[in-house]
Every structure is written in structure tokens, then in C-alpha cells.
Protein backbone atom coordinates (compact mmCIF):
# COMPACT_ATOMS: atom_id res chain seq x y z
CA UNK A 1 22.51 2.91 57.50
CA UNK A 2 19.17 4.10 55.22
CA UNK A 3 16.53 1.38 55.18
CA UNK A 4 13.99 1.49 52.46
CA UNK A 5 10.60 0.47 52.99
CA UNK A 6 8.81 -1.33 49.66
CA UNK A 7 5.10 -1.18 49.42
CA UNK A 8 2.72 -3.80 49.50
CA UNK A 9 0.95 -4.93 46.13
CA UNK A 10 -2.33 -3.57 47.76
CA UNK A 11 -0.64 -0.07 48.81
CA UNK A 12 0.70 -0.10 44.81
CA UNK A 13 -2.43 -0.46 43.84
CA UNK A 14 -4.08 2.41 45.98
CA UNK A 15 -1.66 4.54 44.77
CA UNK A 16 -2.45 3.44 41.60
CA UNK A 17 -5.92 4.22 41.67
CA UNK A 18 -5.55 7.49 43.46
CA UNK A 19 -3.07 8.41 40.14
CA UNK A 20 -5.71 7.39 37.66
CA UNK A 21 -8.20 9.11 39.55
CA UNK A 22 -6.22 12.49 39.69
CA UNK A 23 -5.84 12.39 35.86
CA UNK A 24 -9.35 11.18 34.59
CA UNK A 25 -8.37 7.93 33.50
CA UNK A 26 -10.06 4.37 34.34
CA UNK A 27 -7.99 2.01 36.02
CA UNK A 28 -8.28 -0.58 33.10
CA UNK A 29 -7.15 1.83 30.30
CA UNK A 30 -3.86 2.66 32.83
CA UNK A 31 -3.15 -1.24 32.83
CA UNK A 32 -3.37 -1.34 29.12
CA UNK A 33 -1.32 1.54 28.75
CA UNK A 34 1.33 0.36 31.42
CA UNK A 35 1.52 -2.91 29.18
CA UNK A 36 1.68 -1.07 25.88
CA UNK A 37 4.81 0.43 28.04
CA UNK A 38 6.59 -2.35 29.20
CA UNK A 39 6.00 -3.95 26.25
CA UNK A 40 8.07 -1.46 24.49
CA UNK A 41 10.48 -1.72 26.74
CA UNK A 42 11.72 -4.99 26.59
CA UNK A 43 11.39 -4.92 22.59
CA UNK A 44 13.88 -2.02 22.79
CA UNK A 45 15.95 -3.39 25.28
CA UNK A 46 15.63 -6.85 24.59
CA UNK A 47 14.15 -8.47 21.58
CA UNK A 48 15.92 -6.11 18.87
CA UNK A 49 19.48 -6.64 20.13
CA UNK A 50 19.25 -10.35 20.67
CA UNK A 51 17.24 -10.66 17.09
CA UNK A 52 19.49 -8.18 15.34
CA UNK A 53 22.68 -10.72 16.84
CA UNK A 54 20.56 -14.30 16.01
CA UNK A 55 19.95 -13.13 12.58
CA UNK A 56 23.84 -11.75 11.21
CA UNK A 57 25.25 -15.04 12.95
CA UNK A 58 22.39 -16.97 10.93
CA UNK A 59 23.02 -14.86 7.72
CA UNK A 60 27.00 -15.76 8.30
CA UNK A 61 26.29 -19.78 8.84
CA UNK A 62 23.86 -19.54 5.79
CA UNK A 63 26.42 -17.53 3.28
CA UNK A 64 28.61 -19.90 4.26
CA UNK A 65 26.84 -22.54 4.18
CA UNK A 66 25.95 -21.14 -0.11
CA UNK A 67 30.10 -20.27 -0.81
CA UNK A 68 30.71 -23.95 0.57
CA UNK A 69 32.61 -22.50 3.61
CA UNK A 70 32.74 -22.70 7.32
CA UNK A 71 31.52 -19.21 8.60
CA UNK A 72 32.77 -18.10 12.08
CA UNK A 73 33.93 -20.87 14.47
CA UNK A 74 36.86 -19.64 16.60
CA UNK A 75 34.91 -17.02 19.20
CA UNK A 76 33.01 -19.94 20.91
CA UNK A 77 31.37 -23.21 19.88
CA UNK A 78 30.83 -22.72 16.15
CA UNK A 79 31.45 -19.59 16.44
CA UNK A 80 28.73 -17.87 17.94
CA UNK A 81 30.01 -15.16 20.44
CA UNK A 82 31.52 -13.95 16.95
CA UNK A 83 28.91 -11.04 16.53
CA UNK A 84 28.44 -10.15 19.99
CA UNK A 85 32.07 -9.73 19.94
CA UNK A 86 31.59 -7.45 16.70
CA UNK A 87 29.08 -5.62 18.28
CA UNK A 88 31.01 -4.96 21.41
CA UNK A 89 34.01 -3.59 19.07
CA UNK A 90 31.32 -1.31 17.10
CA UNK A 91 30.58 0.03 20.73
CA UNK A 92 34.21 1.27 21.67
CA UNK A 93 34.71 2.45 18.21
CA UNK A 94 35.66 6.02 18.02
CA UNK A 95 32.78 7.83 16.55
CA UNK A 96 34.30 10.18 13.83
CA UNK A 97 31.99 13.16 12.66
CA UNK A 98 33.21 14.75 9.07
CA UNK A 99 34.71 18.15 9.58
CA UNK A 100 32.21 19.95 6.61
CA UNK A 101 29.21 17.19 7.56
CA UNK A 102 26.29 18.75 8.84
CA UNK A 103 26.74 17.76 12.42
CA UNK A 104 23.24 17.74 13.74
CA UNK A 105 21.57 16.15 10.81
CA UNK A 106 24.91 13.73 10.57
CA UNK A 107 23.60 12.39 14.33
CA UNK A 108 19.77 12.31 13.75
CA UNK A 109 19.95 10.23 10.85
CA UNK A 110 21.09 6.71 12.01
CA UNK A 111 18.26 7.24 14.53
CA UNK A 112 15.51 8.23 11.91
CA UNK A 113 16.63 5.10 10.12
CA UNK A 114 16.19 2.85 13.36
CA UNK A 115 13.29 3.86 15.03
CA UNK A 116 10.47 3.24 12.72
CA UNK A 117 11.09 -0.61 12.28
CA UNK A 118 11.51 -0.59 16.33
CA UNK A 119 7.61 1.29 16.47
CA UNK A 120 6.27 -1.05 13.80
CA UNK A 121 7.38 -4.25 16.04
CA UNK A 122 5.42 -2.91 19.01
CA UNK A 123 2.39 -3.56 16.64
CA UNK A 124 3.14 -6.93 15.44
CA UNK A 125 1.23 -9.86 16.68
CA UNK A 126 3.70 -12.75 18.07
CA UNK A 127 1.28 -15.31 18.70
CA UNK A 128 -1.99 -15.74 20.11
CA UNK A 129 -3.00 -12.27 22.09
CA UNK A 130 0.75 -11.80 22.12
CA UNK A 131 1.47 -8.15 21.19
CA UNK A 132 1.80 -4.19 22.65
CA UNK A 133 -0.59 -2.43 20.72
CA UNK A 134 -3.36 -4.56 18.36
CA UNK A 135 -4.24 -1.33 16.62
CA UNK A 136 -7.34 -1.02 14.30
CA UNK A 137 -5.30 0.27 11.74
CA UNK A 138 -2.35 -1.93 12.15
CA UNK A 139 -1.36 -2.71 8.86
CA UNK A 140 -1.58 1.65 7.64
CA UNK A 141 0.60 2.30 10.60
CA UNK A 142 2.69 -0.50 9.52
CA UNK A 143 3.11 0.46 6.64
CA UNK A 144 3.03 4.74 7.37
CA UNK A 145 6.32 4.36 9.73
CA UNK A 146 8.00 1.57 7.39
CA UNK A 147 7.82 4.64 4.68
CA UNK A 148 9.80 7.26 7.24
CA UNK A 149 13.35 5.08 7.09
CA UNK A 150 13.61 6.37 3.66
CA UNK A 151 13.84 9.94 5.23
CA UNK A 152 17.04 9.07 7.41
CA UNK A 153 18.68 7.38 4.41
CA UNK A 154 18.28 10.53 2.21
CA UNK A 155 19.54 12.63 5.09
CA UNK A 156 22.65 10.56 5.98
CA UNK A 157 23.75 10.82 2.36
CA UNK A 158 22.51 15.04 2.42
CA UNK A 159 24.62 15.60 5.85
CA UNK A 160 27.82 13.45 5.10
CA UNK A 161 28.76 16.12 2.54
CA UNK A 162 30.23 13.22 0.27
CA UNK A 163 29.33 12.90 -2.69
CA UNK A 164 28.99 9.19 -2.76
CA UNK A 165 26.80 8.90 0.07
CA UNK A 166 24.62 11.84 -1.49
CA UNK A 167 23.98 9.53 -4.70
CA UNK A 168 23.22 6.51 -2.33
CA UNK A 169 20.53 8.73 -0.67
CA UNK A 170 19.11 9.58 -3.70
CA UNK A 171 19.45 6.39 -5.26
CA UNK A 172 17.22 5.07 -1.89
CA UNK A 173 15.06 7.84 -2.40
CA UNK A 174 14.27 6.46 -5.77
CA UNK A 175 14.17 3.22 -5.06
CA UNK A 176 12.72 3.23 -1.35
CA UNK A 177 9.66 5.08 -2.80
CA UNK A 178 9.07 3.34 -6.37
CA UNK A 179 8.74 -0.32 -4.70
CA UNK A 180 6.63 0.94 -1.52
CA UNK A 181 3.86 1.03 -4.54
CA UNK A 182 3.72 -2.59 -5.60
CA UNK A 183 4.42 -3.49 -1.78
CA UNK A 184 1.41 -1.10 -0.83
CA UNK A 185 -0.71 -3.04 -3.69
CA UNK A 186 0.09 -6.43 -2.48
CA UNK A 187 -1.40 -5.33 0.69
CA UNK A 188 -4.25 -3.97 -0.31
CA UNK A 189 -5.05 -7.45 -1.82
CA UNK A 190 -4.95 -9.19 0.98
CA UNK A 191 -6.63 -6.05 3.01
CA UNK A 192 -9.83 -7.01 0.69
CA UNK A 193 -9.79 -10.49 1.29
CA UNK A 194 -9.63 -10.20 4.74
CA UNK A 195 -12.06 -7.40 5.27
CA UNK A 196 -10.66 -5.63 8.00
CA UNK A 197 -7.19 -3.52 8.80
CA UNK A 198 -6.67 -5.20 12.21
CA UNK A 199 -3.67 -7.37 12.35
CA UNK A 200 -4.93 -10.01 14.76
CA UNK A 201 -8.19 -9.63 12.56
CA UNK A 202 -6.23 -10.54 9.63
CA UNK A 203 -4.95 -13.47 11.43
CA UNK A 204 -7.52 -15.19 12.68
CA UNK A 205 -9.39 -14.88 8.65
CA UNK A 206 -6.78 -17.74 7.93
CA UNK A 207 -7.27 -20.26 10.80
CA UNK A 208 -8.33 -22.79 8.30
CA UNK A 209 -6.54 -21.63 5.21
CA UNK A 210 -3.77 -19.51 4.72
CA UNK A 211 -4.40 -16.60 2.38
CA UNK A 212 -1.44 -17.90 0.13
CA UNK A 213 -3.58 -20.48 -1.23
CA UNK A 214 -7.04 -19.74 0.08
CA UNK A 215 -7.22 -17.50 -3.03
CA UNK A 216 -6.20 -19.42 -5.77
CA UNK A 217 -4.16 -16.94 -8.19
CA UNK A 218 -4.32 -14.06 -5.79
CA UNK A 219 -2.86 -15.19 -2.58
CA UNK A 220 0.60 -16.34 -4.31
CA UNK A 221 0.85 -13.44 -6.13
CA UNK A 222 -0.04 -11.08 -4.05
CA UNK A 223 2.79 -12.51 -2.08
CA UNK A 224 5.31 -13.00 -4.35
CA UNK A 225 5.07 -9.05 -5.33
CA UNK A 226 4.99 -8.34 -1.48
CA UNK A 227 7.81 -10.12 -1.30
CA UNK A 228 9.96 -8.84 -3.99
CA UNK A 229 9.18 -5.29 -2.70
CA UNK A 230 10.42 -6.38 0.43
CA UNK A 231 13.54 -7.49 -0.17
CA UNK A 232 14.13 -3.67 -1.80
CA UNK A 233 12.84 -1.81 0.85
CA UNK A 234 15.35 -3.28 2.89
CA UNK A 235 17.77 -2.62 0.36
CA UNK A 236 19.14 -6.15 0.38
CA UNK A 237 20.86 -8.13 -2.43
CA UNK A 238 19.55 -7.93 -6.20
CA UNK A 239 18.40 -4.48 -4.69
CA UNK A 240 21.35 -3.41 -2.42
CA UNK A 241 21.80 0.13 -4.87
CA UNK A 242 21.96 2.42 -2.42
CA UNK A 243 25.08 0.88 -0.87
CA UNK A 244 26.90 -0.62 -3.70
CA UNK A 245 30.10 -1.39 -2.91
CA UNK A 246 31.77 -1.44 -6.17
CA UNK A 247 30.26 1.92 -7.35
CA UNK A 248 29.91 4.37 -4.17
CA UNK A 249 32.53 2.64 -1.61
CA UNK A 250 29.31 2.14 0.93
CA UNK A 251 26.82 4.17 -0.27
CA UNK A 252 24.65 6.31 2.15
CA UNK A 253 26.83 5.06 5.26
CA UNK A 254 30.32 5.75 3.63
CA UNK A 255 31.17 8.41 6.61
CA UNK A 256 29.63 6.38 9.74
CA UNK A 257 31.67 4.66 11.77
CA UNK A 258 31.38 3.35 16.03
CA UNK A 259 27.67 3.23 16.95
CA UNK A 260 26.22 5.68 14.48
CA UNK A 261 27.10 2.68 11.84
CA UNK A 262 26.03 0.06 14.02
CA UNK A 263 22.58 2.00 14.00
CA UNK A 264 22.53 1.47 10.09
CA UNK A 265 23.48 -2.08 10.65
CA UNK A 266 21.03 -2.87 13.47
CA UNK A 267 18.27 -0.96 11.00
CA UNK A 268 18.86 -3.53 8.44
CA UNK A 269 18.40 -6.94 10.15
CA UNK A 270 15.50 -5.34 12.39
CA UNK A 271 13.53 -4.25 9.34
CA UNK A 272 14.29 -7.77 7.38
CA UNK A 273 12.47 -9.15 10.48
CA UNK A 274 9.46 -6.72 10.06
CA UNK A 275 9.54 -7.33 6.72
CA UNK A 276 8.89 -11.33 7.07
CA UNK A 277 7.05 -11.14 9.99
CA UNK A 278 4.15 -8.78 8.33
CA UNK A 279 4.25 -11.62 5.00
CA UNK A 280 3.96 -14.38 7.81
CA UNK A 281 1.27 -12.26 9.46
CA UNK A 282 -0.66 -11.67 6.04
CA UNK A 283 -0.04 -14.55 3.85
CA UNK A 284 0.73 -17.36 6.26
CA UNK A 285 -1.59 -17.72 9.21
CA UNK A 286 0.43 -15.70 11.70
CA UNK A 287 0.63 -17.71 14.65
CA UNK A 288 -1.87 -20.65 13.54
CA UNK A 289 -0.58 -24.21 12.79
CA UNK A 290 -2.00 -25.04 9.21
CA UNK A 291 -5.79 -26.24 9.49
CA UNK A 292 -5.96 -25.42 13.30
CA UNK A 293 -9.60 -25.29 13.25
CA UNK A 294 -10.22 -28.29 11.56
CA UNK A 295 -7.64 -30.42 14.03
CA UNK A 296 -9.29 -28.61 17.15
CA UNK A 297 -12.41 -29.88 15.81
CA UNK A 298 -11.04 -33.31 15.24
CA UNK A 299 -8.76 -33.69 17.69
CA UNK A 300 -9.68 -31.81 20.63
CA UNK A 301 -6.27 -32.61 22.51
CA UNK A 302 -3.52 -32.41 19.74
CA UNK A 303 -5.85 -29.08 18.99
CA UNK A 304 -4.93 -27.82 22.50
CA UNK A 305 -1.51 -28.12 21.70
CA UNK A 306 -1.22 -26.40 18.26
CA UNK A 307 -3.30 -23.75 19.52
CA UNK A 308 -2.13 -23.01 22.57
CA UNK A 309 -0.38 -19.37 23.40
CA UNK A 310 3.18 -20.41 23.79
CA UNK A 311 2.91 -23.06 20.92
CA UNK A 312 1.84 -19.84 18.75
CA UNK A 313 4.34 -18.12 19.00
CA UNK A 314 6.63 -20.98 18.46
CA UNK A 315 4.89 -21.07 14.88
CA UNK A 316 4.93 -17.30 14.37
CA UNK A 317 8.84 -17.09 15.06
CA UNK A 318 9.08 -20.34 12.62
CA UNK A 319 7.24 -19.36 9.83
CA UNK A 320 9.58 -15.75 10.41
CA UNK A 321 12.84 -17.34 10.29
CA UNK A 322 11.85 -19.48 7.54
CA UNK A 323 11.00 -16.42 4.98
CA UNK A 324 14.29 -14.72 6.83
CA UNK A 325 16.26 -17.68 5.24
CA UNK A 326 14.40 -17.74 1.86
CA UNK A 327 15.46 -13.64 1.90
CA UNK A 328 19.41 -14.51 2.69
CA UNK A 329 19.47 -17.61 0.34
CA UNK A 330 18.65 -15.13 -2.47
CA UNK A 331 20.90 -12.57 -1.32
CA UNK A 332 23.67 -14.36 -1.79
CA UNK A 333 22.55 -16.52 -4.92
CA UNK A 334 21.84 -13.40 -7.78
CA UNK A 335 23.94 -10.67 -8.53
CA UNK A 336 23.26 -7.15 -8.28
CA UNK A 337 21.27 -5.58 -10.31
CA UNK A 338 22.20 -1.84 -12.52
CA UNK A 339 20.06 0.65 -11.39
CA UNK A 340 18.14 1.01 -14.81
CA UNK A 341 17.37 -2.95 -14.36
CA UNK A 342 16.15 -2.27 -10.73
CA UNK A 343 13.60 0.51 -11.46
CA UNK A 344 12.57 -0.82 -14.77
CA UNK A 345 11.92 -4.26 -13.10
CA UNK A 346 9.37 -2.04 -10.50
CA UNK A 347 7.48 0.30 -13.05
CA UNK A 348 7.25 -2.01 -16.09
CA UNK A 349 6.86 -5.30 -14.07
CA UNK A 350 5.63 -5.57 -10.75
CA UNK A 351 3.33 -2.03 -10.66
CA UNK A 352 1.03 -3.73 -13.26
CA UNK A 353 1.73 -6.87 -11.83
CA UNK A 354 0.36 -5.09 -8.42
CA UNK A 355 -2.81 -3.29 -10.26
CA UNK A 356 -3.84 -6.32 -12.20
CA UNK A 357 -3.88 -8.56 -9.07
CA UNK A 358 -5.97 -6.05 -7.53
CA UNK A 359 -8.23 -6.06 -9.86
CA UNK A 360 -8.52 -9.43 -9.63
CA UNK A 361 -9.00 -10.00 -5.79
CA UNK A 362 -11.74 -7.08 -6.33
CA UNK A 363 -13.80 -9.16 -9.08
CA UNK A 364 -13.43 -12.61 -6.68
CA UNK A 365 -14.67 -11.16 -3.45
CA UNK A 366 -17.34 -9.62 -5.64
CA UNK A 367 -18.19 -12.48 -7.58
CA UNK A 368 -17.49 -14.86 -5.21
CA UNK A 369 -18.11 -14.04 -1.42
């Protein structure tokens, strides 16, 4: 019989030390890269599955809820082992590669899709010092990665070798790119009202008032284009071209199937979240209660309570799931719209939309702070 020996939390630490020592790095800056690490980890591991599994039961219950039916309710109580049931199926799936599909570009696509929403989560704030990386150029790196899915979308449609996937890759292409601009705009707004690119920086501008309505005009517009854009970039119902059903069997994904699809799948919940969380980051206060200051100031002990860590991130998640539900409810409330309509509705409407609400915020910070 082999016996292992663990060692201590002092001998750890020693050899710790010794390690950070032998590479020329300080002890502190190892801890904060160790928790940028683990960090990662479990949102890999833990907090994309179980989101990506919360959020197509929720968008089940809630189209259901719309079409006046019941949703899943025979794989457990109301039905909610139904998508971890779904995913385990996607997992034993056979994975079929075309014959003529360009095999290597065929596999690296679902995974060019999926990783850039995963990176941009590991820069989100969750709540109050609750994050893996509080970058000070959060919101460009946010928004540099969000721009790469695009690139996996146009490739799975290049390598399928189908010829409806190819025009769903270049209808994203078209699309993906067009609406970053307005979404890009929107941000910039808010960029100048807050004065800074840090996320948490952002955040804690609005622990009074929420930019939404701290800037009469500005905020609510600057979110509403934001918004729109958003719900595009994750090509999601009005703005679901690139996969519609009727025209192009599935679009990009017509030739995925087992766990390359799933990929796809897992892509588009994961980057709805990143999508609300960065308008609940920038427009609604992030983790902060409305008028947290002011009640803190008031009322030092219901002010504990609101702003404590844990009770931030219960407001974060909230405010999250709320704009999740908004998304859904218009998903399945409008129709699709032509692809003419959808591009038209970005250049002629919301890019001047975008430039004239910068101009705006520009003049009021001027004028007015």
C-alpha cells in the first residue's frame, strides 16, 4: 500500500514563495494571477453550463408561457431535468463531419464561436469586488473579443461546403459587423459619461443614479440602441438571418450535429447573457440597489444590507435575468425580419440614431459637467 503525504498550508506556501522567487515574480501578483486562474476555471466548468441550462429551460417556460402553452413538464417537476436531458443526448450524438467539408476548419469553428463570450465573462463584474480580471480597458476588450464570434460563424458556413450555410455566414458577416457600429456608439456614450473604461469604474459612477436616467435623453437612448444591437449580434429573433429556418434549412449550422452543434447552441445563450449583463453593467447600476448611497446615508443598517457583497450580486444576476426576459419576450412576439429590412433598419436608423446621441452626450458633459 502507497501512502501519500499532503503538505501543510505553511510548507505550500514556502514552496510557493521559493516558485515566485525562481521566476521574478512578487508573491502578491502570483495570488492575483492564481485567482484570475481559478476564476476561469469554475466559469468554464461551472457557471456557463449551469447558465447556458437555466436560461433554454427559462426561454421554454417563457415561449410557452407567450403561445399560451405548458412548456416541458414530464422529465421532472415542471419539467426541468428536460434540458439537461437534451444536453446529455447532444453529448452521445454521433458527430458527423461532411465528406467534401473542410475538416480542420469544420472543427475549429464551433470553438471560435464559443470562446470569446467565455473570455469576455472572466471580465465581467458580478457584484461588489466580484470578478477575475477588473481590467482598465474592460469595456474595449469586451467589446474586441465579442467582435471575433463573427469569424467562427463565417468559417462554419466557408468549411461546411453547403451552400446554405455559406449564405448564413455571409449573411452574419453582414449583419454581425453592420450592428457592432451602433452597439460600439451606444457605448461610447456612456464611456463619456462615465469618464473612465474600467468596468467596476463604470459601476460605481451610478451608485446614486443609474445612467439610464441620470442623463435625461441620453441614457435611454443610448440604451435602447445598445440594446437593439444586441439582440442582432446574438442573432436572435427579428434578427435571427443568419439561421433562418424557412430560407437556408439552419443557416450557418446546417451540417453540425453531436457536440460541435451543441457548441453553437451553448454560444448563443452564453453570449445573450454577456450581452445583458454588459447593459446591466452600463446602464443599470451593476450590482447597486437603486439610490444605495443615499439609503446608506439614511439608513445605515438597511444600507448594510443592500450593499453588502453577496446582496450585490443578488441584484447584478436580477437586473441580468430581467433584460434576459425582456430579450426572449420579444423573440417570440415579432416576426422575422427580410434581410433588406434588417440592414436598412441599422444604416438608415440606428447609425444616425448612434452618431446623433453622441453628439449629444458630448455637448452635455461639455456644457454641463
Amino acid at each position: 500500500m502507497i501512502c501519500f503525504a499532503l503538505p501543510t498550508i505553511d510548507e505550500l506556501g514556502q514552496r510557493l514563495g521559493a516558485l515566485c522567487e525562481a521566476v521574478g515574480v512578487r508573491p502578491d501578483e502570483a495570488l492575483q494571477v492564481g485567482r484570475t486562474v481559478v476564476a476561469t476555471i469554475i466559469i468554464v466548468f461551472v457557471f456557463v453550463p449551469v447558465t447556458a441550462l437555466v436560461l433554454i429551460y427559462l426561454e421554454r417556460k417563457v415561449s410557452a408561457y407567450i403561445q399560451d402553452r405548458l412548456g416541458p413538464m414530464r422529465a421532472g417537476p415542471k419539467g426541468i431535468l428536460q434540458t439537461a436531458l437534451d444536453a446529455v443526448k447532444l453529448l452521445l450524438k454521433e458527430d458527423i463531419i461532411p465528406r467534401d467539408a473542410d475538416r480542420r476548419l469544420f472543427t475549429i469553428a464551433p470553438i471560435l464561436v464559443f470562446c470569446p463570450g467565455v473570455i469576455v465573462l472572466a471580465t465581467l463584474p458580478f457584484g461588489n469586488g466580484v470578478w477575475a480580471a477588473d481590467l482598465n480597458l474592460g469595456i474595449v476588450f469586451m467589446i474586441a473579443f465579442s467582435g471575433l464570434t463573427v469569424l467562427g460563424i463565417i468559417l462554419a458556413g466557408f468549411a461546411s461546403n453547403n451552400k446554405w450555410s455559406l449564405l448564413g455566414g455571409l449573411r452574419a458577416a453582414a449583419q454581425m459587423v453592420s450592428y457592432e457600429i451602433p452597439m460600439g456608439l451606444a457605448i461610447v456614450a456612456v464611456v463619456l459619461m462615465a469618464g473612465d473604461l474600467k468596468m467596476s469604474s463604470i459601476v460605481q459612477g451610478q451608485a446614486n443614479h443609474w445612467y439610464i436616467w441620470q442623463y435625461p435623453v441620453i441614457g435611454l437612448l443610448s440604451f435602447l440602441i445598445y440594446f437593439t444591437a444586441g439582440i442582432a449580434e446574438v442573432n436572435r429573433t427579428p434578427f435571427d438571418i443568419p439561421e433562418a429556418e424557412s430560407e437556408l434549412v439552419a443557416g450557418y449550422h446546417t451540417e453540425y450535429s453531436g457536440m460541435k452543434f451543441a457548441l453553437f447552441f451553448l454560444a448563443e445563450y452564453v453570449n445573450t447573457f454577456v450581452v445583458c449583463a454588459i447593459a446591466a453593467t452600463l446602464f443599470f447600476g451593476g450590482w447597486y440597489f437603486p439610490f444605495s448611497d443615499w439609503i446608506a446615508e439614511h439608513a445605515p443598517a438597511v444600507g448594510a444590507i443592500v450593499n453588502h457583497p453577496i446582496a450585490s450580486v443578488v441584484w447584478f444576476f436580477a437586473k441580468v435575468y430581467g433584460l434576459i426576459v425582456v430579450m426572449m419576450w420579444i423573440r417570440w412576439t415579432y416576426p422575422r425580419l427580410r434581410v433588406d429590412q434588417l440592414m436598412s433598419f441599422c444604416w438608415k436608423l440606428l447609425i444616425p440614431l448612434g452618431f446623433i446621441n453622441l453628439f449629444l452626450a458630448a455637448i452635455w458633459i461639455v456644457v454641463f459637467e
